[in-house]
C-alpha atoms as a PDB file:
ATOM      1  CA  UNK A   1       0.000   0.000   0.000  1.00  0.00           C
ATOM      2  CA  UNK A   2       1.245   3.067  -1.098  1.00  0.00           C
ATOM      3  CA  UNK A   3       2.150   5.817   1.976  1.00  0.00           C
ATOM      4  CA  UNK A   4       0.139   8.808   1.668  1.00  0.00           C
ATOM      5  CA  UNK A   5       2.103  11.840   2.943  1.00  0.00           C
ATOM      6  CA  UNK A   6       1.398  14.387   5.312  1.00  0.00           C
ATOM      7  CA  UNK A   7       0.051  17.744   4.383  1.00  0.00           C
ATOM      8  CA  UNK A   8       0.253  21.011   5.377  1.00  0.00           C
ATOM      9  CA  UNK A   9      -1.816  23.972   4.573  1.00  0.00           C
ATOM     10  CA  UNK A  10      -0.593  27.478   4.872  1.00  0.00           C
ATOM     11  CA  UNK A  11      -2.496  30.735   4.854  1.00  0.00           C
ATOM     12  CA  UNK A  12      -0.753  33.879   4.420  1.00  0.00           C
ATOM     13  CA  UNK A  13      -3.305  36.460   6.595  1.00  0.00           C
ATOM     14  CA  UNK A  14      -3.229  40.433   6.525  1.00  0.00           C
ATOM     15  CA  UNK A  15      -6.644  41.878   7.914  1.00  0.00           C
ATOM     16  CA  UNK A  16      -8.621  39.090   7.725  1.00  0.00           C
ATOM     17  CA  UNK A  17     -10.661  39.323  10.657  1.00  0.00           C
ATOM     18  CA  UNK A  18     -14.049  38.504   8.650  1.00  0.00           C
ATOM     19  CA  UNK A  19     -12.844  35.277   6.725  1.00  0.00           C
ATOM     20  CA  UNK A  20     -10.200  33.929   8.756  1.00  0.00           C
ATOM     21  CA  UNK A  21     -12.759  31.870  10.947  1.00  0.00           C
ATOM     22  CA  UNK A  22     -14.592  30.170   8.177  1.00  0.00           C
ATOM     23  CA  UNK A  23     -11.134  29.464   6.218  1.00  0.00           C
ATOM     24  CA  UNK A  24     -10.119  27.663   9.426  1.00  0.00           C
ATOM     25  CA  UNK A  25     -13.281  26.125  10.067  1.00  0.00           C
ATOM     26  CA  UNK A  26     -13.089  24.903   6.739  1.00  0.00           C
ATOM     27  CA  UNK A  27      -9.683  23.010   7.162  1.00  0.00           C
ATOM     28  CA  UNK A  28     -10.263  20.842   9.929  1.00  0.00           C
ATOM     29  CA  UNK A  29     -13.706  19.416   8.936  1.00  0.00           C
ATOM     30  CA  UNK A  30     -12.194  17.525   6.437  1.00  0.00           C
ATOM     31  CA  UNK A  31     -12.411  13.456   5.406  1.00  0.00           C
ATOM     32  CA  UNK A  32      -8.339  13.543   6.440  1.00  0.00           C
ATOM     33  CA  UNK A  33      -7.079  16.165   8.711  1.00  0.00           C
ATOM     34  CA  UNK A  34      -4.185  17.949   7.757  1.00  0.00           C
ATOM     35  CA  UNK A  35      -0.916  17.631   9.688  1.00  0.00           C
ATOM     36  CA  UNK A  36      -0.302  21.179  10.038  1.00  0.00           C
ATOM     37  CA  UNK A  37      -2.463  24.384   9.660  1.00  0.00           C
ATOM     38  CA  UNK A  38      -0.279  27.482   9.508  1.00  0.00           C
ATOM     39  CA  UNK A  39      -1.636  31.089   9.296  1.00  0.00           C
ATOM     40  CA  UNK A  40       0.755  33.520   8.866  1.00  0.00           C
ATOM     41  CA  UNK A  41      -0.148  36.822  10.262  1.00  0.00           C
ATOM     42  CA  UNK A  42       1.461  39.876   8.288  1.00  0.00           C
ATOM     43  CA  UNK A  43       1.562  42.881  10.338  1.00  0.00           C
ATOM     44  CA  UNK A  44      -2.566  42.725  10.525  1.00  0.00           C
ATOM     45  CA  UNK A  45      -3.900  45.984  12.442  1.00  0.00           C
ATOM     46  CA  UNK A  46      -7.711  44.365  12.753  1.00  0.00           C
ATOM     47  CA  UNK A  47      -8.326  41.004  14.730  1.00  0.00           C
ATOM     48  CA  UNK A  48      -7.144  38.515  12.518  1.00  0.00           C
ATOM     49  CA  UNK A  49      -4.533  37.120  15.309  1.00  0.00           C
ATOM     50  CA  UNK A  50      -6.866  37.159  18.024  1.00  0.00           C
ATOM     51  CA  UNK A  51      -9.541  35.514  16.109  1.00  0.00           C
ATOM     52  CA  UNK A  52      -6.897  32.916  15.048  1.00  0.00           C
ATOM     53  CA  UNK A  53      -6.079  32.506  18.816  1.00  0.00           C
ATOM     54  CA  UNK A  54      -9.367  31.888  19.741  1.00  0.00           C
ATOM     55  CA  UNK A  55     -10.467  29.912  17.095  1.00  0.00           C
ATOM     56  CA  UNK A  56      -7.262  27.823  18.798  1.00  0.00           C
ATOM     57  CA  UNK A  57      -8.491  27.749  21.999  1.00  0.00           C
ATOM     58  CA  UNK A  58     -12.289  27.063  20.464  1.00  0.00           C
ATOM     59  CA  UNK A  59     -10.527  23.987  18.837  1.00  0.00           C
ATOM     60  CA  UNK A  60      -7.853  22.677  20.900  1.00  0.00           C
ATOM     61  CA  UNK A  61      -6.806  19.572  18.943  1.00  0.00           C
ATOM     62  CA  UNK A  62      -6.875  21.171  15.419  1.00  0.00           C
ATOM     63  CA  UNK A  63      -3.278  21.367  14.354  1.00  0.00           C
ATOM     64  CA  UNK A  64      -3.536  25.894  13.902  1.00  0.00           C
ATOM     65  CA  UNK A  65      -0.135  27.668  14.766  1.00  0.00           C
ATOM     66  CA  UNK A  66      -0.126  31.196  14.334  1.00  0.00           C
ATOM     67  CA  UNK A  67       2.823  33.079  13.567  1.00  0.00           C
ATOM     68  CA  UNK A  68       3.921  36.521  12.618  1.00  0.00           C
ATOM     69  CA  UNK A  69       5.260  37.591   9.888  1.00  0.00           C
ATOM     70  CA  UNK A  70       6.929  41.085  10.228  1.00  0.00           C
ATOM     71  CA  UNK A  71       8.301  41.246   6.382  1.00  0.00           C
ATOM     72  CA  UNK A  72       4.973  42.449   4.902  1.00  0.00           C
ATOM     73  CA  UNK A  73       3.746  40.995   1.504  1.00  0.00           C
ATOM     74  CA  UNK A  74       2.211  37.907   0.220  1.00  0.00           C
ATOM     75  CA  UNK A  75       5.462  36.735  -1.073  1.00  0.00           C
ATOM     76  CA  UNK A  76       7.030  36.927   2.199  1.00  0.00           C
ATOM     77  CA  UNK A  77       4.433  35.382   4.134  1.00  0.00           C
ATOM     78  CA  UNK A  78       4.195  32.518   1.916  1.00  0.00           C
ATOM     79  CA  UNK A  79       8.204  31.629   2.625  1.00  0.00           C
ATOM     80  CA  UNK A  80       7.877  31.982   6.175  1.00  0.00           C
ATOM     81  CA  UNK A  81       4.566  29.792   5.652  1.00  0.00           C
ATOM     82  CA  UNK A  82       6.547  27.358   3.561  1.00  0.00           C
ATOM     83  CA  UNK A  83       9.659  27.514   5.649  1.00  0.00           C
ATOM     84  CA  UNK A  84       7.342  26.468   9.191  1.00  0.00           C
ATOM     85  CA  UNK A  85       6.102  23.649   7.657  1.00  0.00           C
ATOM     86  CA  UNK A  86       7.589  20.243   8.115  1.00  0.00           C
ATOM     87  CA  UNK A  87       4.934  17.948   6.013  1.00  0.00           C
ATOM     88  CA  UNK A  88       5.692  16.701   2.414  1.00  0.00           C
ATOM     89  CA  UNK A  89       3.303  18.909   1.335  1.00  0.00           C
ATOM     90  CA  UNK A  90       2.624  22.822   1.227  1.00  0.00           C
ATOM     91  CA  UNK A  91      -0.867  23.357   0.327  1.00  0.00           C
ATOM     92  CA  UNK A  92      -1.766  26.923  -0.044  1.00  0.00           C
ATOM     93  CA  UNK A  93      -4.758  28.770   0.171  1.00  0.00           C
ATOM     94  CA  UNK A  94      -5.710  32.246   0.334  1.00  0.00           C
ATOM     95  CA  UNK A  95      -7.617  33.775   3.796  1.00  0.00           C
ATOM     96  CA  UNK A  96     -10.445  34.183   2.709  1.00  0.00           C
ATOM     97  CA  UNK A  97     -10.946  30.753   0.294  1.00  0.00           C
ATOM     98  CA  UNK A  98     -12.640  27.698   1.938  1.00  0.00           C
ATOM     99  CA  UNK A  99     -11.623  23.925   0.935  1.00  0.00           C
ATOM    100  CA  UNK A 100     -14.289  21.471   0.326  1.00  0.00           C
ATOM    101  CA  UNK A 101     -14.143  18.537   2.766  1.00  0.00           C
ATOM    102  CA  UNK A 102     -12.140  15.703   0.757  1.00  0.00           C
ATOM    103  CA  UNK A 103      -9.751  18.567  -0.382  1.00  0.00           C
ATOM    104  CA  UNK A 104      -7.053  16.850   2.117  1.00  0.00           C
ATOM    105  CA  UNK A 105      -7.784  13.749   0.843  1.00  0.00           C
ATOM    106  CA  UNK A 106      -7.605  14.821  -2.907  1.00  0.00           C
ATOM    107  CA  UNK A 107      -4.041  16.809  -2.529  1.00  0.00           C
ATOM    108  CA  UNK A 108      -2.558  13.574  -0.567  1.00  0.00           C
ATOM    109  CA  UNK A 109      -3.970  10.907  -3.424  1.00  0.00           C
ATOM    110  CA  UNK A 110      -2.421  13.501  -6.243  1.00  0.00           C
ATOM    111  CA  UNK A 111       0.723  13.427  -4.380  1.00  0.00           C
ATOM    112  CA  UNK A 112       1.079   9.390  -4.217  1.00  0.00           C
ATOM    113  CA  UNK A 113       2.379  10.070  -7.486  1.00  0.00           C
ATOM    114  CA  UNK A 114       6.234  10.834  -7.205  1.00  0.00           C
ATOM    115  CA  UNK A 115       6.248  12.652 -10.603  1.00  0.00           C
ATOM    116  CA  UNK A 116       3.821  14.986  -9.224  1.00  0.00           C
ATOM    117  CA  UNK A 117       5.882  18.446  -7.830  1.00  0.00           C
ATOM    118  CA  UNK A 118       2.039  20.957  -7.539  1.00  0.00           C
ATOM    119  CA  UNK A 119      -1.247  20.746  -7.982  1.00  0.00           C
ATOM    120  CA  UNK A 120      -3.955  23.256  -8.363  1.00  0.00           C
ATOM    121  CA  UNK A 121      -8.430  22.353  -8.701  1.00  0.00           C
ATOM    122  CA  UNK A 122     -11.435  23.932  -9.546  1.00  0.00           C
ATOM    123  CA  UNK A 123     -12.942  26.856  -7.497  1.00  0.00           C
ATOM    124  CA  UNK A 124     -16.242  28.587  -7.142  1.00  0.00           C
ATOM    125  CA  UNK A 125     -17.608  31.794  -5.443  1.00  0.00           C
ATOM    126  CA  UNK A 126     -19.108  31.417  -1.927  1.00  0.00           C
ATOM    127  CA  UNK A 127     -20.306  34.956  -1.755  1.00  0.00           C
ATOM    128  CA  UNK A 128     -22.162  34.172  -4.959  1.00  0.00           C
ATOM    129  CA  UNK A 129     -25.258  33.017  -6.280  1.00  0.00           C
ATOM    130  CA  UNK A 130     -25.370  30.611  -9.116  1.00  0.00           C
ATOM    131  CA  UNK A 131     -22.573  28.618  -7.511  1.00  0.00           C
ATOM    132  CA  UNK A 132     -23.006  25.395  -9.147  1.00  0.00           C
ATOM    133  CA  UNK A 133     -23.455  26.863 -12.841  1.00  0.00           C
ATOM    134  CA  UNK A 134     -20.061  29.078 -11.503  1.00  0.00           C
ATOM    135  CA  UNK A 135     -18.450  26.082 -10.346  1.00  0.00           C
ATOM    136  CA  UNK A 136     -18.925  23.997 -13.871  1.00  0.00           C
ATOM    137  CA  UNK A 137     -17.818  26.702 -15.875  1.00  0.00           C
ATOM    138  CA  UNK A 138     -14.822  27.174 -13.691  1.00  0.00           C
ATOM    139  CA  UNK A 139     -13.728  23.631 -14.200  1.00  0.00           C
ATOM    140  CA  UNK A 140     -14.529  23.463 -17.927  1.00  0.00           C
ATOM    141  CA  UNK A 141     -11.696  26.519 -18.113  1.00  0.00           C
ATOM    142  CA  UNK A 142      -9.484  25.774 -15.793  1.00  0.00           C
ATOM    143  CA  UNK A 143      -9.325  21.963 -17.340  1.00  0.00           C
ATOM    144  CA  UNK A 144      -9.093  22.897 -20.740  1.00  0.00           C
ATOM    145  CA  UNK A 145      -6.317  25.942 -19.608  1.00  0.00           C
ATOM    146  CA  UNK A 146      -4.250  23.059 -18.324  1.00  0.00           C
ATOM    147  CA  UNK A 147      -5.014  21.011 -20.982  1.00  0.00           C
ATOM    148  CA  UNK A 148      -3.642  22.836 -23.634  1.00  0.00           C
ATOM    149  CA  UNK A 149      -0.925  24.486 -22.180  1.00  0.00           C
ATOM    150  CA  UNK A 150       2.411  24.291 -24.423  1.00  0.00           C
ATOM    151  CA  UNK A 151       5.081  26.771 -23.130  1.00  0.00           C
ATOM    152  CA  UNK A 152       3.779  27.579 -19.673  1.00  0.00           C
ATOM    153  CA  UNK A 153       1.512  25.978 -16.861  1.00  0.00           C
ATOM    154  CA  UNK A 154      -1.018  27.558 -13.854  1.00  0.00           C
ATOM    155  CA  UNK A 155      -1.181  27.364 -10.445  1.00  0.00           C
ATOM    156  CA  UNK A 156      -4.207  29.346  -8.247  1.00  0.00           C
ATOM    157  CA  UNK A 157      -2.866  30.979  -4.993  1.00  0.00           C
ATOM    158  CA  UNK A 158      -6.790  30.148  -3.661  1.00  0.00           C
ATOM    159  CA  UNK A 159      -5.912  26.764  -4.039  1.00  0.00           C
ATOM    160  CA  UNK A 160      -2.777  24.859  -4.992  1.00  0.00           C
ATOM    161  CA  UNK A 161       0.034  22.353  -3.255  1.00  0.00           C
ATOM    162  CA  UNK A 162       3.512  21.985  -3.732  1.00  0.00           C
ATOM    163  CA  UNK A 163       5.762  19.466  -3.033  1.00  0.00           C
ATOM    164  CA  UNK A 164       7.832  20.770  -0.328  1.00  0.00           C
ATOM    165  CA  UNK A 165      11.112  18.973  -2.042  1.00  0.00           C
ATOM    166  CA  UNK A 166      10.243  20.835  -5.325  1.00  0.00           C
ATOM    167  CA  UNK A 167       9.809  23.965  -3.344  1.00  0.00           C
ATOM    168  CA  UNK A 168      12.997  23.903  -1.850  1.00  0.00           C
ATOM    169  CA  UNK A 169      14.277  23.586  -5.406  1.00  0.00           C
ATOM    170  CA  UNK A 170      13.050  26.334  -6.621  1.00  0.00           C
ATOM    171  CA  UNK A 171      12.252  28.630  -3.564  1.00  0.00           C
ATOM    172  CA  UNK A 172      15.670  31.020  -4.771  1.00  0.00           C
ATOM    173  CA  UNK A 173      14.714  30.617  -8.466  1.00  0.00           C
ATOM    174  CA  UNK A 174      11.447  32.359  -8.055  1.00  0.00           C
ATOM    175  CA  UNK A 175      11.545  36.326  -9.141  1.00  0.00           C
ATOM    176  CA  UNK A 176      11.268  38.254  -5.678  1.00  0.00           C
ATOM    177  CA  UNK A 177       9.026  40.598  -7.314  1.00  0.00           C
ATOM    178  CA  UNK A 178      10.049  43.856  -5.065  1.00  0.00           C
ATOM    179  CA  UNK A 179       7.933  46.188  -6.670  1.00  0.00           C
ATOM    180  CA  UNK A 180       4.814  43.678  -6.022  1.00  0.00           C
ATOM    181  CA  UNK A 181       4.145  43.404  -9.967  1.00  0.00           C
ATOM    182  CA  UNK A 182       3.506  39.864 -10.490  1.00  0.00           C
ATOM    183  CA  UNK A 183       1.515  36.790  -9.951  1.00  0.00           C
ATOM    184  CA  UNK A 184       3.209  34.709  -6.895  1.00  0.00           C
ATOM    185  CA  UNK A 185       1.472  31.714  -7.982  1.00  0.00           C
ATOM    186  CA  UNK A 186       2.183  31.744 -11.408  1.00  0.00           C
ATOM    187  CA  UNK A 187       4.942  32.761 -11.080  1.00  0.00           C
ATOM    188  CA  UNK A 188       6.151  29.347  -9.288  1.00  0.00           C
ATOM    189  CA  UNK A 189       3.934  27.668 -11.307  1.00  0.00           C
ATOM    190  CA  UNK A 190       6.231  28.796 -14.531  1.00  0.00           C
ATOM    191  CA  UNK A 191       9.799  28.579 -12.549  1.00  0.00           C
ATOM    192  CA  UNK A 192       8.523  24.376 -11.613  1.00  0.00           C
ATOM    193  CA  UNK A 193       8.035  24.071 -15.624  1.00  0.00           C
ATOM    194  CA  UNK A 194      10.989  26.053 -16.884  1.00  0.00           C
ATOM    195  CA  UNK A 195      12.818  23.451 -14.698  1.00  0.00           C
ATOM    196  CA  UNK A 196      10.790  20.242 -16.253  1.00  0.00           C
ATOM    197  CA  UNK A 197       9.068  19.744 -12.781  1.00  0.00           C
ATOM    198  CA  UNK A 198       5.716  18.415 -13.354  1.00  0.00           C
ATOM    199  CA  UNK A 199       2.140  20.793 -12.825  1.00  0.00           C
ATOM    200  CA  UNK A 200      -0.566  18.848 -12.722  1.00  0.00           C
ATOM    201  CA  UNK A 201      -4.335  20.009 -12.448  1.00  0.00           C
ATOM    202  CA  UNK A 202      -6.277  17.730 -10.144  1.00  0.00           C
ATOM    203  CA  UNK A 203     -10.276  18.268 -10.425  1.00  0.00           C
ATOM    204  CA  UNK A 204     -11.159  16.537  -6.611  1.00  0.00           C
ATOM    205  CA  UNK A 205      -9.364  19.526  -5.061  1.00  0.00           C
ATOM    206  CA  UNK A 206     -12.019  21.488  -4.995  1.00  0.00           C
ATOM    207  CA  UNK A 207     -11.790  25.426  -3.259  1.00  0.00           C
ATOM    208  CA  UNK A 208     -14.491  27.953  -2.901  1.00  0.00           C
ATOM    209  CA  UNK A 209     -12.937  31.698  -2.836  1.00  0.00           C
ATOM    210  CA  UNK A 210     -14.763  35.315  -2.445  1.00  0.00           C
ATOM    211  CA  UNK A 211     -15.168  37.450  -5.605  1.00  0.00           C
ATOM    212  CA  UNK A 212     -14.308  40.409  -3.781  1.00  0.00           C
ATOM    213  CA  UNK A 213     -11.503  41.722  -6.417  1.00  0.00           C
ATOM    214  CA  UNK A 214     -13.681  42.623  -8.275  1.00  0.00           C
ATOM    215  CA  UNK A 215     -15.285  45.340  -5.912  1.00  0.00           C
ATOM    216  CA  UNK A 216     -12.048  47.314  -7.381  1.00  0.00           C
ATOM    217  CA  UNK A 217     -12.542  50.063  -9.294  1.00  0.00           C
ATOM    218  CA  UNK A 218     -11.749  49.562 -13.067  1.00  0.00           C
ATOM    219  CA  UNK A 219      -7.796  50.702 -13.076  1.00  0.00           C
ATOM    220  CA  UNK A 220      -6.921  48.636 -10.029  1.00  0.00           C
ATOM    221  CA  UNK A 221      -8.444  45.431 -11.244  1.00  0.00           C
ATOM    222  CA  UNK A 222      -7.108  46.115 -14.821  1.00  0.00           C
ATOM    223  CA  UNK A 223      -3.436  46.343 -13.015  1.00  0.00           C
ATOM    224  CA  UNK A 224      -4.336  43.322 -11.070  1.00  0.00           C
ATOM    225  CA  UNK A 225      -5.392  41.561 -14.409  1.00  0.00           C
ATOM    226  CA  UNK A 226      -2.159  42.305 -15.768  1.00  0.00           C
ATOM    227  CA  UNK A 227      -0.424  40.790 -13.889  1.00  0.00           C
ATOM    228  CA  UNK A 228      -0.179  37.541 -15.854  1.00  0.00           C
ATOM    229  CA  UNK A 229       0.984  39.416 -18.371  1.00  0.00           C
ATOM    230  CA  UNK A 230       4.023  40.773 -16.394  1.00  0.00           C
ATOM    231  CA  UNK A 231       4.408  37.073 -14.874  1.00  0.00           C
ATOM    232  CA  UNK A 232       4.591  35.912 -18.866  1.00  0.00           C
ATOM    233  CA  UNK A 233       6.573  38.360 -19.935  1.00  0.00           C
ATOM    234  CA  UNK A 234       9.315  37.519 -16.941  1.00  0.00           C
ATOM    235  CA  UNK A 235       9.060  34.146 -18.158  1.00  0.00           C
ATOM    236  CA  UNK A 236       9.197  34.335 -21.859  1.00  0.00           C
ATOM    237  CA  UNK A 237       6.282  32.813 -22.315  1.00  0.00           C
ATOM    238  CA  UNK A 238       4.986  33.418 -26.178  1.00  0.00           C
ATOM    239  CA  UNK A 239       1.538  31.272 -25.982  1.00  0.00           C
ATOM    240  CA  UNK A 240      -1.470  33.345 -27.081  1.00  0.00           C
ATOM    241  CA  UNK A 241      -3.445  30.300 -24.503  1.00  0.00           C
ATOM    242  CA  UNK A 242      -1.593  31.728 -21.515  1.00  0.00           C
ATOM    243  CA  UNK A 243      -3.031  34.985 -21.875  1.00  0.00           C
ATOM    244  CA  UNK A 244      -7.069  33.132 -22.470  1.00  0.00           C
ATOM    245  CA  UNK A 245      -7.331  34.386 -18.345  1.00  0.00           C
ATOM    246  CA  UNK A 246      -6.657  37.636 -19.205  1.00  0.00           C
ATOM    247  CA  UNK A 247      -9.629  37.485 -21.539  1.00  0.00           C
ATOM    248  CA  UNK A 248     -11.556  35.963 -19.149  1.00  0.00           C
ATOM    249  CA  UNK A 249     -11.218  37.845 -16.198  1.00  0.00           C
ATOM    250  CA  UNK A 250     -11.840  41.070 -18.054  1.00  0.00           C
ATOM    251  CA  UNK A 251     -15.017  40.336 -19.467  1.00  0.00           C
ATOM    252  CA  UNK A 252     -16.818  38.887 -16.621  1.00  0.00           C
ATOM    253  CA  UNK A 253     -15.149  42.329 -14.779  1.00  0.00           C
ATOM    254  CA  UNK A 254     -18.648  44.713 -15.143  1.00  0.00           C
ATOM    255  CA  UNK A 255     -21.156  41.690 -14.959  1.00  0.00           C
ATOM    256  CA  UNK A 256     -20.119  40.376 -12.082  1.00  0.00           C
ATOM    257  CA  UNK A 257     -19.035  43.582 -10.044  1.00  0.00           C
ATOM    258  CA  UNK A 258     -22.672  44.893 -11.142  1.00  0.00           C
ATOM    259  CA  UNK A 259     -24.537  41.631  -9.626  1.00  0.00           C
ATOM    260  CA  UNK A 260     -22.123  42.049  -6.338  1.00  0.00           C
ATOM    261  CA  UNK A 261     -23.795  45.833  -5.935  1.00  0.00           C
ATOM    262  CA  UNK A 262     -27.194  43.880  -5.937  1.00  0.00           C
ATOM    263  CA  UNK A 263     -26.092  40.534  -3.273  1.00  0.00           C
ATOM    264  CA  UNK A 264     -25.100  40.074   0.187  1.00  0.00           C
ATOM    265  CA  UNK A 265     -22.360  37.020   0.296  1.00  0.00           C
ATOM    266  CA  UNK A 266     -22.630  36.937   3.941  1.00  0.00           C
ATOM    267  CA  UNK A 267     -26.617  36.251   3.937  1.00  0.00           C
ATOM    268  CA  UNK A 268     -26.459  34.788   0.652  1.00  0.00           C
ATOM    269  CA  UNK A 269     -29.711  37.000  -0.819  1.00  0.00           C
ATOM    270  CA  UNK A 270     -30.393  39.781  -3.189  1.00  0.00           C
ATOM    271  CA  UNK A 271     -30.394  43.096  -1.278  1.00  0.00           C
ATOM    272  CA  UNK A 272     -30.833  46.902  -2.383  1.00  0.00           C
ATOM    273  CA  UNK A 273     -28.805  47.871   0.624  1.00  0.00           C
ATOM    274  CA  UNK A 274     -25.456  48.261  -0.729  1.00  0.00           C
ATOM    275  CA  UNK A 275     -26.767  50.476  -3.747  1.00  0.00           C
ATOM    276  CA  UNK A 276     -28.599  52.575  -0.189  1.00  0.00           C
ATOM    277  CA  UNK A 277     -24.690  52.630   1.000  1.00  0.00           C
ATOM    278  CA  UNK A 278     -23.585  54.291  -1.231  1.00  0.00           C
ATOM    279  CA  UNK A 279     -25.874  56.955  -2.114  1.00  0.00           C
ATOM    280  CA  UNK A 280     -25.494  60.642  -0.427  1.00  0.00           C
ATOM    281  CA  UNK A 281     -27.574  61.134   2.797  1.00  0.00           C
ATOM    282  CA  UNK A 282     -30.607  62.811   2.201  1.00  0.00           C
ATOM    283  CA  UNK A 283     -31.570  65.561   4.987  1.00  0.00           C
END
């Protein structure tokens, strides 16, 4: 019988007081508990640590460390993350994604196989309706982006493992990215496949994230869009397919950030609220 190996899930945190709990809640009611559950608070100025520390003392056995991460950025909190962790492998998740309940299982049944070095699954919304229809078209995409990728492969920062050996292979190969221009995740996603390590795209590990990006205002979600480019063009990746995302994520931009202004994740229901928000006082 083939060992299955131990798993660890990290979860880089900067004010995330209103996700963190569900996030956590969501990674020890699973079919196989992780081994290690690692949320790495970066210089948060809201509750996020003392949420963490109660959920902790809520859930005494869970296997939740919380440390601090003075270094701020994602990048940084992802290495310490990665660099706390002594299971075979790092999954990684954002703070406010949720796993679905096998997604433990799923990441340690990829990872029997010794060619595998990351992983990435399907997602959907939870702070939006229509999450099954969401969900399926999701997976269609993300399938097909893996698929028929040439020169270039994709990992999603809301849900992905890596093998820690093929992390520590390529931890000082990835760009640093000082000037916080690129994608993180693809960005070890394309360093594993410029160095023939294998990317593989596992539909069982299925995530739920939150759509909130695209509350930003046109120019900032543009510049976050464009990020795969940047990420590409550090790579030298030519493939018109790696920049399908791109596509994507601009054209569901208005339809989706209009629907948002008309639905309440939290309570799951159609509300006029927001749009009462944001109008002027009236005296």
């Amino acid at each position: 019988m083939t060992k299955q190996p131990t798993v660890a899930i990290i979860i880089p945190a900067y004010n995330e007081q209103d996700v963190i709990w569900n996030c956590l809640l969501s990674c020890i009611t699973q079919t196989v508990i992780p081994n290690e559950i690692i949320v790495v608070n970066n210089n948060s100025h809201d509750k996020t640590a003392a949420i963490v520390a109660k959920f902790q003392k809520t859930h005494q056995k869970s296997p939740v460390r919380l440390i601090n991460e003075p270094v701020q950025g994602l990048i940084a909190a992802r290495n310490r993350g990665f660099k706390e962790a002594s299971s075979d492998i790092l999954g990684r998740i954002d703070a406010d994604s949720m796993v679905h309940e096998t997604w433990v299982e799923a990441v340690a049944r990829t990872f029997t196989a010794r060619n595998v070095a990351a992983a990435s699954g399907p997602v959907t919304y939870h702070d939006m309706p229509l999450q099954g229809m969401s969900f399926k078209v999701d997976e269609i995409v993300r399938r097909s982006l893996h698929k028929y990728a040439v020169d270039h492969r994709f990992l999603f920062g809301s849900n992905m493992a890596i093998r820690h050996t093929a992390w520590k292979k390529i931890a000082e190969l990835t760009h640093k990215d000082p000037h916080d221009e690129l994608h993180e995740d693809i960005d070890i996603a394309l360093t594993l496949f410029d160095n023939g390590l294998d990317v593989v795209y596992d539909p069982k590990m299925i995530g739920s994230m939150s759509a909130r990006r695209l509350e930003d205002n046109p120019r900032d979600f543009y510049n976050y869009v464009m990020r795969f480019e940047r990420t590409f063009q550090a790579h030298g990746v030519k493939s018109r397919r790696a920049r399908v995302p791109i596509f994507i994520y601009l054209l569901i931009y208005f339809p989706i950030r209009t629907i948002r202004k008309f639905y309440d994740g939290k309570k799951r229901r159609f509300t006029l609220q927001k749009i009462r928000d944001e109008l002027p006082s009236i005296k």
